[in-house]
C-alpha atoms as a PDB file:
ATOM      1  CA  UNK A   1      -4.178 -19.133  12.840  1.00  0.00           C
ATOM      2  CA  UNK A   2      -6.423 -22.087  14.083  1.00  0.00           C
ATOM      3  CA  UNK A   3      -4.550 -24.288  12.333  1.00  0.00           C
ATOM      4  CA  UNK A   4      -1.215 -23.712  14.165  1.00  0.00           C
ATOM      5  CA  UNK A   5      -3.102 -23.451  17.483  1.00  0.00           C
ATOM      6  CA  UNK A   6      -0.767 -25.627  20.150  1.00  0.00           C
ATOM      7  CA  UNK A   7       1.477 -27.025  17.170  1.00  0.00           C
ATOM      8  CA  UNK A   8       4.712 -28.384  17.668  1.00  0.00           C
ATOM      9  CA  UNK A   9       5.722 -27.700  14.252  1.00  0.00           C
ATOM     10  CA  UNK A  10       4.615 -25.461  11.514  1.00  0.00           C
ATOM     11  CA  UNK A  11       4.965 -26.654   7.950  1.00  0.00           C
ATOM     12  CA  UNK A  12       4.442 -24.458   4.826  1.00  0.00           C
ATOM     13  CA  UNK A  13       3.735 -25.984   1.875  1.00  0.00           C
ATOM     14  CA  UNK A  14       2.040 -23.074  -0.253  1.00  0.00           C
ATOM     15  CA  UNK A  15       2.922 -19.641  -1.400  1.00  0.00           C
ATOM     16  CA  UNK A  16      -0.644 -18.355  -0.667  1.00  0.00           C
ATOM     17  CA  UNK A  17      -0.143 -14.705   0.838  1.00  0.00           C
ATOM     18  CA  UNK A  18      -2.621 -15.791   3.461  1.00  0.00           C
ATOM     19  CA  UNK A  19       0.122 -17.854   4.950  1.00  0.00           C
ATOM     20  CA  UNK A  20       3.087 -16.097   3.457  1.00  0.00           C
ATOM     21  CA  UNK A  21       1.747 -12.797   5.326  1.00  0.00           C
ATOM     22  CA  UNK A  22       1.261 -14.083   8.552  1.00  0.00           C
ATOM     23  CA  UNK A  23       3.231 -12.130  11.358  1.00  0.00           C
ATOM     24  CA  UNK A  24       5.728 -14.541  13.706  1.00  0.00           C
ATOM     25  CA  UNK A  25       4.941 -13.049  17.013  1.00  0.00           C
ATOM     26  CA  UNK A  26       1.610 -13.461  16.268  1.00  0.00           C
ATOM     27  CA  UNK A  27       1.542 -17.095  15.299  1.00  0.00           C
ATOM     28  CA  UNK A  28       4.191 -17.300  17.826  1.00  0.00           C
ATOM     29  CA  UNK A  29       1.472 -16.597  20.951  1.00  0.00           C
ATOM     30  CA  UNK A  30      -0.473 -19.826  19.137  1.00  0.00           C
ATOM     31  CA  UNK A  31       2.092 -22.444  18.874  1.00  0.00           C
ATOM     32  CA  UNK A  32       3.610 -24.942  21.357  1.00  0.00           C
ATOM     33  CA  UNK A  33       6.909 -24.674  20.040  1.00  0.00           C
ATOM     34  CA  UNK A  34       8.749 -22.020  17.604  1.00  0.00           C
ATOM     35  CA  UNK A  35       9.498 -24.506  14.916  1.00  0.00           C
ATOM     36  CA  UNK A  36       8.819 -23.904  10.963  1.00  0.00           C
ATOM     37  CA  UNK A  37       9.949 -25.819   7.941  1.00  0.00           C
ATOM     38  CA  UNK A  38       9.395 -23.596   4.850  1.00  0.00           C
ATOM     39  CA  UNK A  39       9.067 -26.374   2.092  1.00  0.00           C
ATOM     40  CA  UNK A  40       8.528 -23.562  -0.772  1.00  0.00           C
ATOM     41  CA  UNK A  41      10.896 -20.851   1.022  1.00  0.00           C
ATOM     42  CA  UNK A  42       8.582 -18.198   0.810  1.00  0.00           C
ATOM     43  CA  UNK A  43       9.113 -16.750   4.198  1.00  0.00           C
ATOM     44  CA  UNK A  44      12.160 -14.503   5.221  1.00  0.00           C
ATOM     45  CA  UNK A  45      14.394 -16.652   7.125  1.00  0.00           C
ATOM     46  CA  UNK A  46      15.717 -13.375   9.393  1.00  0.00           C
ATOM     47  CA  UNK A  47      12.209 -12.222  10.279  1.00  0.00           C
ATOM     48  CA  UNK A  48      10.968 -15.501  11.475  1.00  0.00           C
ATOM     49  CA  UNK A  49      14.396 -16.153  13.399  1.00  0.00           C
ATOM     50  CA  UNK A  50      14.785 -12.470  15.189  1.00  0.00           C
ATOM     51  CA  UNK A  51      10.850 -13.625  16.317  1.00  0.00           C
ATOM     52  CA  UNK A  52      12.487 -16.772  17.979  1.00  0.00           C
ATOM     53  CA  UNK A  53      11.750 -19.420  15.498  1.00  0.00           C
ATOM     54  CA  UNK A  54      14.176 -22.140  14.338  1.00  0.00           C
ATOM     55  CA  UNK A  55      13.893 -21.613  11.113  1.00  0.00           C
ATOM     56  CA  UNK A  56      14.150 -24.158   8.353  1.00  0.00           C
ATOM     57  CA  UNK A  57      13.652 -23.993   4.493  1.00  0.00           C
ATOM     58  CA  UNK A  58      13.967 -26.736   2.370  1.00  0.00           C
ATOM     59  CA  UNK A  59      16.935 -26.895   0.072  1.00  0.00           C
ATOM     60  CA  UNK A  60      18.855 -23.796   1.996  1.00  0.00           C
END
C-alpha cells in the first residue's frame, strides 16, 4: 500500500498474492488516479473495474 500512495498509475508486474490480494477500494483511497496495467493478468478485470478502475491487462 505505500507503494501506490498518490500514484497515477499502478503497474503489476508479479503474481505475488501480496499484490494479487490486494482489495481495489482499498488501494483505491491511496491512489491519485484509478489506473492499473496488469502486465501478468493476475487480477480480475470485473472486480477492479466495478471498483472504478480502468482496467488494463497486457495481451487482453
Amino acid at each position: 500500500e505505500e507503494a501506490v500512495t498518490g500514484a497515477d498509475i499502478v503497474v503489476l508486474i508479479t503474481e505475488w498474492p501480496e499484490f494479487t490480494a490486494l482489495n481495489p477500494d482499498t488501494v483505491g483511497s491511496l491512489v491519485a488516479q484509478r489506473v492499473v496495467i496488469d502486465g501478468r493478468n493476475a487480477l480480475d478485470p470485473h472486480t477492479w473495474t466495478t471498483a472504478g478502475w480502468r482496467y488494463r491487462g497486457l495481451g487482453r
